[in-house]
Protein backbone atom coordinates (compact mmCIF):
# COMPACT_ATOMS: atom_id res chain seq x y z
CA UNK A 1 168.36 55.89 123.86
CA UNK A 2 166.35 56.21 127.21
CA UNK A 3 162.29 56.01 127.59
CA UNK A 4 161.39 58.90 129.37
CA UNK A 5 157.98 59.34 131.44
CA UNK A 6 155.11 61.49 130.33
CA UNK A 7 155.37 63.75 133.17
CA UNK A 8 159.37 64.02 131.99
CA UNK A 9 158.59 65.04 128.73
CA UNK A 10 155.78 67.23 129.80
CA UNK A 11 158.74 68.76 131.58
CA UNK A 12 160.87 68.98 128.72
CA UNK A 13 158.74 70.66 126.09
CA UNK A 14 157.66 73.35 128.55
CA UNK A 15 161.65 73.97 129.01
CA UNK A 16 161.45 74.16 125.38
CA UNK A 17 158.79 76.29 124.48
CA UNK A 18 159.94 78.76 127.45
CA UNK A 19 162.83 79.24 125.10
CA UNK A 20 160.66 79.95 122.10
CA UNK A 21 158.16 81.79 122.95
CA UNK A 22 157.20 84.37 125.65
CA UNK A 23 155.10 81.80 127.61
CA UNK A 24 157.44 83.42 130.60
CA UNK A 25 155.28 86.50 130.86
CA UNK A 26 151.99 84.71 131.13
CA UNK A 27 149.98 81.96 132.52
CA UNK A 28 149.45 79.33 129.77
CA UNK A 29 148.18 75.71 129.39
CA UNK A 30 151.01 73.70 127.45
CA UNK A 31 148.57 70.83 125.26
CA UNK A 32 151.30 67.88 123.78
CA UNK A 33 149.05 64.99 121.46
CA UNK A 34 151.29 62.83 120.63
CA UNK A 35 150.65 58.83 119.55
CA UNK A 36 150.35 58.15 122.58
CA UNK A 37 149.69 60.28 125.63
CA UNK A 38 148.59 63.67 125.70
CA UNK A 39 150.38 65.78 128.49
CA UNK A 40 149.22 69.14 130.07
CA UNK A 41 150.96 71.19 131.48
CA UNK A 42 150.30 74.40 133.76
CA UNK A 43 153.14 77.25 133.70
CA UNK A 44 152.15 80.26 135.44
CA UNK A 45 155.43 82.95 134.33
CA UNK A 46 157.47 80.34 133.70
CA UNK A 47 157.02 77.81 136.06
CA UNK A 48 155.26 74.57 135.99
CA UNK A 49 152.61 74.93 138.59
CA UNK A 50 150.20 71.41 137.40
CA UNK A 51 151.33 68.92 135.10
CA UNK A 52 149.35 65.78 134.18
CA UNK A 53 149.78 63.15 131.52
CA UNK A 54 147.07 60.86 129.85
CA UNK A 55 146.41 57.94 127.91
CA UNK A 56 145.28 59.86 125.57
CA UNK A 57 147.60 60.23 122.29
CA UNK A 58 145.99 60.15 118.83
CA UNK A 59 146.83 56.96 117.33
CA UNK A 60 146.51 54.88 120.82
CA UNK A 61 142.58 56.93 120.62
CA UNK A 62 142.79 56.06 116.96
CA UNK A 63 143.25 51.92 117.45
CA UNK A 64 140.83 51.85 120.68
CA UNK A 65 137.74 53.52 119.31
CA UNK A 66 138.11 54.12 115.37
CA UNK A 67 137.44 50.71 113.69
CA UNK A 68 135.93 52.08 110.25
CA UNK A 69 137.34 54.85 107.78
CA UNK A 70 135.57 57.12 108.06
CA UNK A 71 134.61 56.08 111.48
CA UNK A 72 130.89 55.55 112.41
CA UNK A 73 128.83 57.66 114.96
CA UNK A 74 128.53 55.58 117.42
CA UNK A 75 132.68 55.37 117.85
CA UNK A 76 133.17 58.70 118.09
CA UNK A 77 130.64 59.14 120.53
CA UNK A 78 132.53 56.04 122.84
CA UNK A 79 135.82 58.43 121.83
CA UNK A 80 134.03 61.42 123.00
CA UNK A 81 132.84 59.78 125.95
CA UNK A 82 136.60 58.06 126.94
CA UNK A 83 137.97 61.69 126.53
CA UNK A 84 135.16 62.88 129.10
CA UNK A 85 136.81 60.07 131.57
CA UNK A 86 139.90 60.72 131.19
CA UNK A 87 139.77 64.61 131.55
CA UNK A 88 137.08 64.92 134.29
CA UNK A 89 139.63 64.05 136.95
CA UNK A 90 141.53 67.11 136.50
CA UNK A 91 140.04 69.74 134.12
CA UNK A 92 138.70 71.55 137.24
CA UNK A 93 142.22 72.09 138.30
CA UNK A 94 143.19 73.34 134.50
CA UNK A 95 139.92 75.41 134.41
CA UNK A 96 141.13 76.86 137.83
CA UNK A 97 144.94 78.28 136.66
CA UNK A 98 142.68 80.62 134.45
CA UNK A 99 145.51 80.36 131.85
CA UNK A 100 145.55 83.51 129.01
CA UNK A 101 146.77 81.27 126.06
CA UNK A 102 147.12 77.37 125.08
CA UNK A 103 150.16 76.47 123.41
CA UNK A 104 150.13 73.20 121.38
CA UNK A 105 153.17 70.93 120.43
CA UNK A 106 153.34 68.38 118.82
CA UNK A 107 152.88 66.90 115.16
CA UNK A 108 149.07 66.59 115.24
CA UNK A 109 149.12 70.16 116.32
CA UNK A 110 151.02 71.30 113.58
CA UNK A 111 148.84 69.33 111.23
CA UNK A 112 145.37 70.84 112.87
CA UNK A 113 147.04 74.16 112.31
CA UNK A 114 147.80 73.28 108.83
CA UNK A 115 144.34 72.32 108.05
CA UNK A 116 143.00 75.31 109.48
CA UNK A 117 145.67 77.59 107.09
CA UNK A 118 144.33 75.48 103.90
CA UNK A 119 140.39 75.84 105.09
CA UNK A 120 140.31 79.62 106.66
CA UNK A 121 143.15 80.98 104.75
CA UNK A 122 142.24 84.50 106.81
CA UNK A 123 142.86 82.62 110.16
CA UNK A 124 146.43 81.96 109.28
CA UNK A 125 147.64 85.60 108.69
CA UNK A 126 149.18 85.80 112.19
CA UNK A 127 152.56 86.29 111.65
CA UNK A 128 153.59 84.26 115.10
CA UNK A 129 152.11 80.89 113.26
CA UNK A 130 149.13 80.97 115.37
CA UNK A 131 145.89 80.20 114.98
CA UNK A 132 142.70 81.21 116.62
CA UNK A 133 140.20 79.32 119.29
CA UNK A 134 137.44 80.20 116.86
CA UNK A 135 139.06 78.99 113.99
CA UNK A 136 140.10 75.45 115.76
CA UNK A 137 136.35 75.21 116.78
CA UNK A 138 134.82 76.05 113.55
CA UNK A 139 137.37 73.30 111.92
CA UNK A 140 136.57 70.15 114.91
């Protein structure tokens, strides 16, 4: 078993979705949320052109700023607000790559994408297992 970095397993799951998917012919913003670090990666045809990871997995967000189930106002608003932080630094440089789609891994993907199926059944028609921008914004 070896502990690999988040920039190495950024690395890895864009050499994995390349062979999955037809991220190859486009510019797209690989999103993995895991427990905890979230890592973003830029691939422009194929190729990682930015690549960032961040303290920022869900349970790690989960223990730091969620005390009470279901949590109170004021912690999401301090989760909200450590997001901002953390992102500021480099979503001008995402914002910049002017990607065409956002590909999410991960298990708390799958799961949004799962609640999205069960709450806008219509949304999760796509055959490709996709789900929409619109439908991901209605659901947060």
């Amino acid at each position: 078993m070896e502990t690999i970095s988040g920039l190495e397993e950024g690395r890895l799951i864009h050499l994995g979705v390349l062979t999955n998917s037809h991220v190859a012919a486009s510019d797209s913003l690989l999103i993995d949320l895991g427990g905890g670090s979230c890592e973003l990666t830029v691939s422009e045809h194929g190729h990682i052109r930015a690549m960032v990871s961040l303290p920022l997995g869900a349970v790690r967000l989960t223990q730091e700023f969620l005390l009470h189930d279901p949590p109170r106002e004021a912690e999401i608003q301090r989760l909200r607000k450590g997001i901002a932080e953390e992102v500021a630094p480099v979503s001008k440089r995402i914002a910049a790559a002017r990607v065409s789609s956002v590909i999410a891994t991960s298990g708390t993907a799958a799961a949004l994408a799962g609640v999205v199926r069960v709450v806008e059944p219509a949304a999760s028609n796509r055959r490709d297992g996709s789900v929409s921008r619109l439908a991901v914004v209605r659901l947060a």
